[in-house]
N, C-alpha and C. Protein backbone atom coordinates (compact mmCIF):
# COMPACT_ATOMS: atom_id res chain seq x y z
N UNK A 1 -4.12 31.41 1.05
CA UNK A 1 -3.46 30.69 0.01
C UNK A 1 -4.52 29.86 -0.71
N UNK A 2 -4.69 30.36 -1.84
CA UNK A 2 -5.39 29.00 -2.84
C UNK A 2 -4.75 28.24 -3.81
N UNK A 3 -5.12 27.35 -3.42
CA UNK A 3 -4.14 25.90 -4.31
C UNK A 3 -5.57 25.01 -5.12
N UNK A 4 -4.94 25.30 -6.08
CA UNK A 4 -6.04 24.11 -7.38
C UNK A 4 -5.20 22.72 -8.30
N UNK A 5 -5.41 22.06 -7.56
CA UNK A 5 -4.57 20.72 -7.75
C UNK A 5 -3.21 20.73 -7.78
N UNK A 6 -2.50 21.49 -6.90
CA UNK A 6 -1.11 21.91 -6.67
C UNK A 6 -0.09 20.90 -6.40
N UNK A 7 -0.18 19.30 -6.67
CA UNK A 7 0.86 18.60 -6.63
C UNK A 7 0.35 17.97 -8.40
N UNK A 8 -0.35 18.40 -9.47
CA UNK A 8 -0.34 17.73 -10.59
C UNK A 8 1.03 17.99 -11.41
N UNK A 9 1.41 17.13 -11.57
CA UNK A 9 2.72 17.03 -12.42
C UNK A 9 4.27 17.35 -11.74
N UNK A 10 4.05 17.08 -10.49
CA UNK A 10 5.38 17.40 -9.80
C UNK A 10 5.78 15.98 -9.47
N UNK A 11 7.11 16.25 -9.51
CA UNK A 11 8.21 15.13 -9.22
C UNK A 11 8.51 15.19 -7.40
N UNK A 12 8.75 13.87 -6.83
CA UNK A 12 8.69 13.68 -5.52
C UNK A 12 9.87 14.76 -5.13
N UNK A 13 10.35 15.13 -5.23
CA UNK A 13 10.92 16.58 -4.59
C UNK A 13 10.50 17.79 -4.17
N UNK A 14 10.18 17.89 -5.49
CA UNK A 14 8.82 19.17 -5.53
C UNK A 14 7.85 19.27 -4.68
N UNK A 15 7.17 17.55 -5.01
CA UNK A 15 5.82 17.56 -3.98
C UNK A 15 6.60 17.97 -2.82
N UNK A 16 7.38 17.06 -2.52
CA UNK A 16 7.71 17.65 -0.90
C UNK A 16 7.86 18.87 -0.33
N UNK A 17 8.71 19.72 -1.40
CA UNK A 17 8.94 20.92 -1.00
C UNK A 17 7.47 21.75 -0.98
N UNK A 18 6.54 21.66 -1.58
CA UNK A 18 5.59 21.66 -1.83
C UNK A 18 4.46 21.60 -0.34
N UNK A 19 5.02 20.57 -0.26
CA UNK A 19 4.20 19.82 1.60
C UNK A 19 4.42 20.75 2.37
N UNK A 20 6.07 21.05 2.15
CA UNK A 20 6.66 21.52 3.49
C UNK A 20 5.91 23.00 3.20
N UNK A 21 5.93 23.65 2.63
CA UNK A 21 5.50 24.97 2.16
C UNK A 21 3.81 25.34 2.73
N UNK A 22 2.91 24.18 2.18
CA UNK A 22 1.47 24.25 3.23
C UNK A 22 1.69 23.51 4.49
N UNK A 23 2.33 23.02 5.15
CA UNK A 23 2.45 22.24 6.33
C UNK A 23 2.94 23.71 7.28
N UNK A 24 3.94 24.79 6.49
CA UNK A 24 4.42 26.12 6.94
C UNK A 24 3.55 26.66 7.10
N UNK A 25 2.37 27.27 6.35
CA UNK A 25 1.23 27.85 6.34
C UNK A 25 0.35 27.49 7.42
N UNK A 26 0.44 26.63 7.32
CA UNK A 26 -0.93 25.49 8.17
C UNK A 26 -0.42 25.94 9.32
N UNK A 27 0.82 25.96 10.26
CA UNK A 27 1.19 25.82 11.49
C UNK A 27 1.16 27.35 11.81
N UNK A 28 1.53 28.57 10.78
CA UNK A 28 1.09 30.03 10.90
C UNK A 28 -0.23 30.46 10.97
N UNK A 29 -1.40 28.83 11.19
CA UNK A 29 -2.55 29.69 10.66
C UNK A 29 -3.33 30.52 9.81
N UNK A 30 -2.07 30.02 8.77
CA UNK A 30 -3.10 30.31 7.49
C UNK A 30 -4.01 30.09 6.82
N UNK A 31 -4.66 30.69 6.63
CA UNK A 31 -6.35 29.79 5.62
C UNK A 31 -6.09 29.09 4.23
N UNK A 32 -6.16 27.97 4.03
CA UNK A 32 -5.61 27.53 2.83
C UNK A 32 -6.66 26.64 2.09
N UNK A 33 -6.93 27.21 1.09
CA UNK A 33 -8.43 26.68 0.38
C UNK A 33 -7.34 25.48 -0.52
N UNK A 34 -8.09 24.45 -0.40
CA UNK A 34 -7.13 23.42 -1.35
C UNK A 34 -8.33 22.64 -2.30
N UNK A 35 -7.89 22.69 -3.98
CA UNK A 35 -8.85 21.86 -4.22
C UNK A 35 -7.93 21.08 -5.15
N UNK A 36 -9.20 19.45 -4.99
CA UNK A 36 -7.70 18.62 -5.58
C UNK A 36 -8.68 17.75 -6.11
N UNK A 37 -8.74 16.70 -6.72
CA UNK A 37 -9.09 15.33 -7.31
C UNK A 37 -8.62 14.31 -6.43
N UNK A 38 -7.37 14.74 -5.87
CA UNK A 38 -6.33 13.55 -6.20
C UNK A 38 -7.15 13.91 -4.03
N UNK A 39 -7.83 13.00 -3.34
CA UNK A 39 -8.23 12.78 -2.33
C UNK A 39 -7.19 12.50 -1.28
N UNK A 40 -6.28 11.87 -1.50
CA UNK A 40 -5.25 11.25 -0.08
C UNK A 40 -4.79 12.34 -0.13
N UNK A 41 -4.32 13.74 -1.20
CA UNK A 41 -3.76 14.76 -0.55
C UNK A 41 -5.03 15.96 0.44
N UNK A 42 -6.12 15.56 0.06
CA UNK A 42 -6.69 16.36 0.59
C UNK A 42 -6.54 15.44 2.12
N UNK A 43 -6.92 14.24 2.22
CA UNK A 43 -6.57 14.18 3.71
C UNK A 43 -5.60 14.33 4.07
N UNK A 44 -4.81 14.60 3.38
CA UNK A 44 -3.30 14.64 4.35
C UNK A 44 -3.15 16.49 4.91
N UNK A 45 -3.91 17.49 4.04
CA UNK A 45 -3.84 18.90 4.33
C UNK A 45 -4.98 19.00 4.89
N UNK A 46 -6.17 18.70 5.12
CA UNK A 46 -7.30 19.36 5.45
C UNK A 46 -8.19 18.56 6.88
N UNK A 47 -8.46 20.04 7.08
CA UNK A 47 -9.16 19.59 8.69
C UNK A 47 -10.76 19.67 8.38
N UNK A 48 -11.68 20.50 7.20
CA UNK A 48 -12.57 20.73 6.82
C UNK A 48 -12.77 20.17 5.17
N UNK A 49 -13.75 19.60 4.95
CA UNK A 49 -13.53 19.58 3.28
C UNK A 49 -15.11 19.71 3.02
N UNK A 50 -15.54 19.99 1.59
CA UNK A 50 -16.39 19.85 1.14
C UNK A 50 -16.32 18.86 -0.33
N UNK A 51 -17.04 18.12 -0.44
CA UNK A 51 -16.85 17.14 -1.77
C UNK A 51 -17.82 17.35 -2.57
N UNK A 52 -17.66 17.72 -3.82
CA UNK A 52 -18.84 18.39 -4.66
C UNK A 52 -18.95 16.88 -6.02
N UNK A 53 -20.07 16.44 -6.04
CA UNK A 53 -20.39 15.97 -7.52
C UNK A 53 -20.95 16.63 -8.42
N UNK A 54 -20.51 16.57 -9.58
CA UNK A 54 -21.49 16.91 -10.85
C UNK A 54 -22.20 18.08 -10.05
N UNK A 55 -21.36 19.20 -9.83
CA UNK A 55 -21.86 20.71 -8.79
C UNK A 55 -22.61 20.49 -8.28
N UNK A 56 -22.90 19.39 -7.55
CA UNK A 56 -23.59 19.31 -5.82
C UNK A 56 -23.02 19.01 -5.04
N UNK A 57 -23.13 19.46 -3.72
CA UNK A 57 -22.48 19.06 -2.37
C UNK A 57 -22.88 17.74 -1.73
N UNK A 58 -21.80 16.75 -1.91
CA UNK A 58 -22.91 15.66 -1.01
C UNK A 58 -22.07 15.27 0.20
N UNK A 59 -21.06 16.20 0.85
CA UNK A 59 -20.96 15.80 2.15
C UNK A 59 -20.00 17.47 2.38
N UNK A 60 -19.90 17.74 3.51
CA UNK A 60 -19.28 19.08 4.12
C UNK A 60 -19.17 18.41 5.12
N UNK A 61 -17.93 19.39 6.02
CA UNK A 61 -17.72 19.09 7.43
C UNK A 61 -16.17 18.61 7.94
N UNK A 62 -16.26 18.49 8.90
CA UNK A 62 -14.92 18.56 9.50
C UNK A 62 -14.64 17.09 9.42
N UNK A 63 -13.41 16.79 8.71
CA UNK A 63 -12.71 15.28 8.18
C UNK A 63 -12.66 14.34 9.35
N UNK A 64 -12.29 14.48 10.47
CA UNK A 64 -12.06 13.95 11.49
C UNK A 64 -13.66 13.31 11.99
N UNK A 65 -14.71 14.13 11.89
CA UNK A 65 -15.82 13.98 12.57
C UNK A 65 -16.58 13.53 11.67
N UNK A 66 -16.42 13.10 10.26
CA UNK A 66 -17.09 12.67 9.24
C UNK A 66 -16.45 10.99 9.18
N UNK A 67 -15.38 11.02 9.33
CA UNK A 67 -14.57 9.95 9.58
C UNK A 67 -15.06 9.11 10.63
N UNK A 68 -15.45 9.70 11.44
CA UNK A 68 -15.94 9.26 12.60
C UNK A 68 -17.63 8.46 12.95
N UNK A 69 -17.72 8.92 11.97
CA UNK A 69 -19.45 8.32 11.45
C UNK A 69 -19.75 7.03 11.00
N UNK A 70 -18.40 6.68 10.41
CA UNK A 70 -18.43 4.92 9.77
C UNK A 70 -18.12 4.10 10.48
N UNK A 71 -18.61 3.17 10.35
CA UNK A 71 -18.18 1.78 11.65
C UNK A 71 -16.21 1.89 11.06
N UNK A 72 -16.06 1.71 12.11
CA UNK A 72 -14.74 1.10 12.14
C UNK A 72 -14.45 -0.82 12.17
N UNK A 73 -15.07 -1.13 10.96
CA UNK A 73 -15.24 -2.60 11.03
C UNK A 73 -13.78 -3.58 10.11
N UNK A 74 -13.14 -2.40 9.80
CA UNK A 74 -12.09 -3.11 8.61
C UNK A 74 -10.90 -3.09 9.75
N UNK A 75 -10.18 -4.40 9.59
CA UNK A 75 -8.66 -4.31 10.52
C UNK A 75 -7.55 -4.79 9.26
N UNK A 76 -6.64 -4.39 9.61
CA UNK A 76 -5.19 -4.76 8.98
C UNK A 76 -4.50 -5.36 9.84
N UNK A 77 -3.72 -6.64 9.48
CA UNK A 77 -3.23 -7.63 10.37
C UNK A 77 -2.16 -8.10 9.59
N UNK A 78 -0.99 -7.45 10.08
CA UNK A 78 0.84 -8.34 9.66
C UNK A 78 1.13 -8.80 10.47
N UNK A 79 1.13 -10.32 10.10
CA UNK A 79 1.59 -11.85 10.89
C UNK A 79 3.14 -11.54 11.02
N UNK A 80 3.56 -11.64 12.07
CA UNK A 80 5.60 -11.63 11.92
C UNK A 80 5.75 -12.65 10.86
N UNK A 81 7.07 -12.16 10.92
CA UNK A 81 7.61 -13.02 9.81
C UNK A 81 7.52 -14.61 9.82
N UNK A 82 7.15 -14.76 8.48
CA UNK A 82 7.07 -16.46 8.29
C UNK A 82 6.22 -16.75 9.15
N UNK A 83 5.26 -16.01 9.30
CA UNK A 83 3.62 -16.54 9.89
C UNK A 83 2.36 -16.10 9.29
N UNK A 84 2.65 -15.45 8.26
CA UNK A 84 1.42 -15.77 7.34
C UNK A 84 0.39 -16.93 6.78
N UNK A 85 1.02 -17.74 6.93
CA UNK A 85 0.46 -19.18 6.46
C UNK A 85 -0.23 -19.58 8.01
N UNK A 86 0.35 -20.01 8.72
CA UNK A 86 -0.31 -19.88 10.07
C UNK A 86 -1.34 -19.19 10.34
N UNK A 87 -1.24 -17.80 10.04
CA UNK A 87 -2.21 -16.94 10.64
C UNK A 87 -3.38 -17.12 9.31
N UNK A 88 -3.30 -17.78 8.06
CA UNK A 88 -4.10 -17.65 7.20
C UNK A 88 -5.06 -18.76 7.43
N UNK A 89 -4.59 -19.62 8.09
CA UNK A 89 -4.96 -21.11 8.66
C UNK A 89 -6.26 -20.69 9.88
N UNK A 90 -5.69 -20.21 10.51
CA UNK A 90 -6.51 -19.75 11.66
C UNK A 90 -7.05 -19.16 11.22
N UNK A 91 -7.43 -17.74 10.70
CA UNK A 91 -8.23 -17.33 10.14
C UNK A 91 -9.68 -17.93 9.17
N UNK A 92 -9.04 -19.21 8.88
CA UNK A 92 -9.82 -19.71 7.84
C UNK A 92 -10.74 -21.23 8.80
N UNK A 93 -10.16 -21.11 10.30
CA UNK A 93 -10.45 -22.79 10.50
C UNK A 93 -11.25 -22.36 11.74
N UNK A 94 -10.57 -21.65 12.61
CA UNK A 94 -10.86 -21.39 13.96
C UNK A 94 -12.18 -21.03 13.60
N UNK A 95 -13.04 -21.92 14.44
CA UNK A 95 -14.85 -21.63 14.22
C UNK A 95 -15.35 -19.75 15.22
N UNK A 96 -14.36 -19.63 16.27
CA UNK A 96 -14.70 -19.31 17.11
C UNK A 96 -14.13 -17.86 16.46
N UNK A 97 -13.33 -17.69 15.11
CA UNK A 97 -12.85 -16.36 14.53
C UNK A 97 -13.68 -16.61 13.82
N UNK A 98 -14.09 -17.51 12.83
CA UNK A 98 -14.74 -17.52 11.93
C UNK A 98 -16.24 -16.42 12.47
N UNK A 99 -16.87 -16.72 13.75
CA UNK A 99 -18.24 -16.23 13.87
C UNK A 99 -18.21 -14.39 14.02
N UNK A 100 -16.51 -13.81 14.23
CA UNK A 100 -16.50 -12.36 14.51
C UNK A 100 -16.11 -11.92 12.76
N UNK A 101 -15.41 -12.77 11.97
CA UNK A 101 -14.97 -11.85 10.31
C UNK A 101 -16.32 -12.04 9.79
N UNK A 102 -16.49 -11.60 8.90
CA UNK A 102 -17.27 -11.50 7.39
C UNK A 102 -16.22 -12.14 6.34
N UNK A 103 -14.77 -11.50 6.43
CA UNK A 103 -14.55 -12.51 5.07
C UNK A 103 -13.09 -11.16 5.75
N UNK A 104 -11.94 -12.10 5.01
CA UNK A 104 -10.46 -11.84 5.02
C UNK A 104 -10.31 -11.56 3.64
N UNK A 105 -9.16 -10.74 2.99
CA UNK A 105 -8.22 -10.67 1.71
C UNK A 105 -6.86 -10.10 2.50
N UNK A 106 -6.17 -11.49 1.35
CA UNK A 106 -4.70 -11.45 1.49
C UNK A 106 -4.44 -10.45 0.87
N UNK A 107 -3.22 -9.70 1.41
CA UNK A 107 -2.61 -8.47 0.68
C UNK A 107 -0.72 -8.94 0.63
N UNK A 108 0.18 -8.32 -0.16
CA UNK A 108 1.16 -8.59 0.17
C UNK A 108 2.08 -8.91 1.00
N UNK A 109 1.18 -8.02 2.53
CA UNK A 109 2.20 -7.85 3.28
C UNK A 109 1.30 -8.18 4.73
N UNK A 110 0.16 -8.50 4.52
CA UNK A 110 -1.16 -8.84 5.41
C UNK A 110 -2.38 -9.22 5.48
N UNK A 111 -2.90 -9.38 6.51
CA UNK A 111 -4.69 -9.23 5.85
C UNK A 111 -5.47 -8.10 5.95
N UNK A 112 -6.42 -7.95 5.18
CA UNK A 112 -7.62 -7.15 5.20
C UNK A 112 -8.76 -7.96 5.57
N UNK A 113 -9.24 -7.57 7.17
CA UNK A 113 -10.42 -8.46 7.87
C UNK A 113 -11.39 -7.69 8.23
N UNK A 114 -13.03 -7.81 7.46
CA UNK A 114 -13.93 -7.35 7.64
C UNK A 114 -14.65 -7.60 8.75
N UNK A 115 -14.72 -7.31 9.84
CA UNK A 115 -15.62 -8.13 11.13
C UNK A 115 -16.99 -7.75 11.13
N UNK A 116 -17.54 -8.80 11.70
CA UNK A 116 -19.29 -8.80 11.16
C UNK A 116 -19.80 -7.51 12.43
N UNK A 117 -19.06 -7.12 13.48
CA UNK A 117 -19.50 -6.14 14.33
C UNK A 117 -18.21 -5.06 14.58
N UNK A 118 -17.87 -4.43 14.20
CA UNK A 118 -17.13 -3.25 15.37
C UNK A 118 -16.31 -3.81 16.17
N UNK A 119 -17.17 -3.94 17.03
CA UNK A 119 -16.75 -4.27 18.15
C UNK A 119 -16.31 -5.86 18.90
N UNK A 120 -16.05 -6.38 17.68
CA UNK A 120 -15.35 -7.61 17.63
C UNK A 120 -13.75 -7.56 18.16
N UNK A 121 -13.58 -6.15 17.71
CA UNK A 121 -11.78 -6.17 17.55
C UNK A 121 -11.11 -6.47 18.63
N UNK A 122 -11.54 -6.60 19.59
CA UNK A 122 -11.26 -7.04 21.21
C UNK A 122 -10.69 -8.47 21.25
N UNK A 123 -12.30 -9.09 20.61
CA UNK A 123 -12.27 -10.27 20.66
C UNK A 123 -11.31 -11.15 19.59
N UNK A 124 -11.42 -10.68 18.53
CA UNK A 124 -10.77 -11.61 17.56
C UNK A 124 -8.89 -11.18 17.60
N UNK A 125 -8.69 -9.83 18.52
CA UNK A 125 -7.07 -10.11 19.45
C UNK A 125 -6.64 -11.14 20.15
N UNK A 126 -7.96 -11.15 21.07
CA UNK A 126 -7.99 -12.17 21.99
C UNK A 126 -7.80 -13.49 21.62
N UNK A 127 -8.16 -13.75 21.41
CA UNK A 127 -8.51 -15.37 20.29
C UNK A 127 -7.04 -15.15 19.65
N UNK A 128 -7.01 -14.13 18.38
CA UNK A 128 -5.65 -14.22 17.79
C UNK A 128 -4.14 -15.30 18.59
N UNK A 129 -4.22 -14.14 19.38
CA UNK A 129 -2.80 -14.20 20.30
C UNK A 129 -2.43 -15.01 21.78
N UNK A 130 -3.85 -15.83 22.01
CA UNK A 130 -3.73 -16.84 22.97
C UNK A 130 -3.94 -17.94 23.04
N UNK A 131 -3.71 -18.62 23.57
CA UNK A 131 -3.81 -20.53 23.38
C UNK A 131 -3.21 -20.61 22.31
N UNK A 132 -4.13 -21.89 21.93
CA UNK A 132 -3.51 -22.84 20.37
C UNK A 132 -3.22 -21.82 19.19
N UNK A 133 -4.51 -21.13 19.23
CA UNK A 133 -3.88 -20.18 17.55
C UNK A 133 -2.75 -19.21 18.11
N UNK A 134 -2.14 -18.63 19.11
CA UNK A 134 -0.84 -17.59 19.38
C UNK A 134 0.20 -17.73 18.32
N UNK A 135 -0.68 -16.73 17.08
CA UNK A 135 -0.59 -15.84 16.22
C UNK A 135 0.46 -15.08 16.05
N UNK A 136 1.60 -15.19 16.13
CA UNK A 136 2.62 -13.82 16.44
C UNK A 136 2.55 -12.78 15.37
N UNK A 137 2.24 -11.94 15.61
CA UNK A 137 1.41 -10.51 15.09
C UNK A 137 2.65 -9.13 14.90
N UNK A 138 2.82 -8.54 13.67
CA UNK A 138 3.29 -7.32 13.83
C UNK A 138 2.99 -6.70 14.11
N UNK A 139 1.80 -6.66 13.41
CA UNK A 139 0.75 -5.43 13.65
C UNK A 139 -0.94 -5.28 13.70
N UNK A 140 -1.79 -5.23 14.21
CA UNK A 140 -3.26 -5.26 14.06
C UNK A 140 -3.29 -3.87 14.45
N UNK A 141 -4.09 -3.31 13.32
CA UNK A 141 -4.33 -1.51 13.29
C UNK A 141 -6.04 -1.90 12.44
N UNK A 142 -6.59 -1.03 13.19
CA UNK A 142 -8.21 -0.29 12.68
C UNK A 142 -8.06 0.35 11.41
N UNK A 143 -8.74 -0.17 10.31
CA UNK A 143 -8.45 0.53 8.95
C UNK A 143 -10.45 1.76 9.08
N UNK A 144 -9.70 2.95 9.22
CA UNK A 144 -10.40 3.59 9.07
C UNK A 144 -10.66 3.81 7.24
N UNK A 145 -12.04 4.53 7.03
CA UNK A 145 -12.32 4.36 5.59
C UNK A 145 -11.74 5.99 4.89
N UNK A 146 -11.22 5.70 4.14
CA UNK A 146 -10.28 6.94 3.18
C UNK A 146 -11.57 8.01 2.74
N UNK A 147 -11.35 8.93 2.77
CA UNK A 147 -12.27 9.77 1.83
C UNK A 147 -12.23 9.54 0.29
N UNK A 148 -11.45 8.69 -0.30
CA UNK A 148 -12.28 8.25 -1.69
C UNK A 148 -13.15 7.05 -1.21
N UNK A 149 -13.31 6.28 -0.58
CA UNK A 149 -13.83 5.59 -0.03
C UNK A 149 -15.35 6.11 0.26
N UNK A 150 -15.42 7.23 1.37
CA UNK A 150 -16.65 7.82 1.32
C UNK A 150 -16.93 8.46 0.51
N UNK A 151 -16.65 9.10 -0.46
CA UNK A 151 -16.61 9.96 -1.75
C UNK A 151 -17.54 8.95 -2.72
N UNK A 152 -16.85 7.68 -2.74
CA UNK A 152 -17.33 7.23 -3.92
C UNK A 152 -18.95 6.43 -3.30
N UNK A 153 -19.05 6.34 -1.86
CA UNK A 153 -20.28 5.71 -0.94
C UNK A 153 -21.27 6.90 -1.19
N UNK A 154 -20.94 8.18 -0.99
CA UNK A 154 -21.82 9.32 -1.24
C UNK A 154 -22.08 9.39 -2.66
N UNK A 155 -21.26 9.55 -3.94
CA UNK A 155 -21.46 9.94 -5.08
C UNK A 155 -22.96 8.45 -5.61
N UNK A 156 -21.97 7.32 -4.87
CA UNK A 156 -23.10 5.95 -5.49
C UNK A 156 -24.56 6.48 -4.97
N UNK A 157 -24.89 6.86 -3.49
CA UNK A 157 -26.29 7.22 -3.11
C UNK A 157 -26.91 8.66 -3.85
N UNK A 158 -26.24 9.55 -4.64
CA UNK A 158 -26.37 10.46 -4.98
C UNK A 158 -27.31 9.85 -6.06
N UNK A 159 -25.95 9.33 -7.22
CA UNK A 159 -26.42 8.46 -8.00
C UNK A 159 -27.96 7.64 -8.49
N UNK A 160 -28.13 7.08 -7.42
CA UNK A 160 -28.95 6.04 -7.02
C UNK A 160 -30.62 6.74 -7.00
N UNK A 161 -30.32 8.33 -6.60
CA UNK A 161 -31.03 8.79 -6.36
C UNK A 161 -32.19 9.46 -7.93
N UNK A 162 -31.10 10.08 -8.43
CA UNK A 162 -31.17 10.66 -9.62
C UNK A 162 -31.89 9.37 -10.48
C-alpha cells in the first residue's frame, strides 16, 4: 500500500475510517510506504521512517530506537485539582527542586519541566510528593521528544552546516 499524504483534507470520520483501514493492513502485515508532512501521523503509523530535507536524508531508522537516543529530560506534571498554585509554588521556592529543573512552563492543564539531568526524575518525585511540599499529583509522565521535534533538531544541524 502507498499512501502520499493520505489524511490531507479529510474530515474526522474519514480520517478515522482511514486509521482503521492502515491499522487493518498493519496487523495483516502489510508493507505500507506512508509519506506525509503532517509528522504525528507518521508516528502514529510507522515503525521505520526516513526524513528527507531539501532531497537529503538526515535521519533513517527505526522510530522507537531513534527516539531512544535523546535524553529523556522533559516531564509533564498535572497537579490534582485545585493544586496548581501549590505545586507552582514549590516548584518555584523549594531550593532542593530548584537544583534538579532548568526551568518549568505553565500549560493549561500542567507543567512542562526541563530537568538539568535525566535522571533527576526519581528525585524531583521524591521531593514532589513527600514531607512539606506533598504535591498531590495526577499525573507525572516522561515527555519523550516528537519527531517534528527531531526533524526540526536535524534539519537546524543540516542547516548550520551548509
Amino acid at each position: 500500500m502507498i499512501l502520499a499524504e493520505p489524511f490531507s483534507g479529510l474530515d474526522p470520520v474519514n480520517a478515522k475510517a482511514l486509521r482503521d483501514v492502515i491499522e487493518e493492513n498493519a496487523r495483516m502485515s502489510k508493507v505500507i510506504l506512508f509519506s506525509s508532512h503532517q509528522l504525528s501521523n507518521v508516528e502514529e503509523f510507522c515503525e521505520d521512517v526516513c526524513l528527507i530535507d531539501n532531497g537529503r536524508v538526515v535521519l533513517y531508522g527505526n522510530l522507537r530506537e531513534i527516539k531512544d537516543q535523546y535524553p529523556q529530560e522533559k516531564l509533564y506534571i498535572v497537579p490534582a485539582k485545585n493544586g496548581e498554585y501549590g505545586l507552582e509554588k514549590t516548584l518555584a521556592q523549594n531550593d532542593e527542586i530548584k537544583k534538579l529543573i532548568r526551568n518549568y512552563q505553565r500549560d493549561k492543564n500542567g507543567f512542562v519541566i526541563t530537568l538539568r539531568e535525566p535522571s533527576a526524575k526519581d528525585s524531583l518525585l521524591r521531593l514532589l510528593t513527600a514531607g512539606e511540599t506533598n504535591a498531590p499529583l495526577r499525573a507525572f509522565s516522561i515527555m519523550e521528544p516528537s519527531l517534528l521535534d527531531i526533524f526540526m533538531e536535524k534539519v537546524g544541524a543540516v542547516s548550520e552546516k551548509n
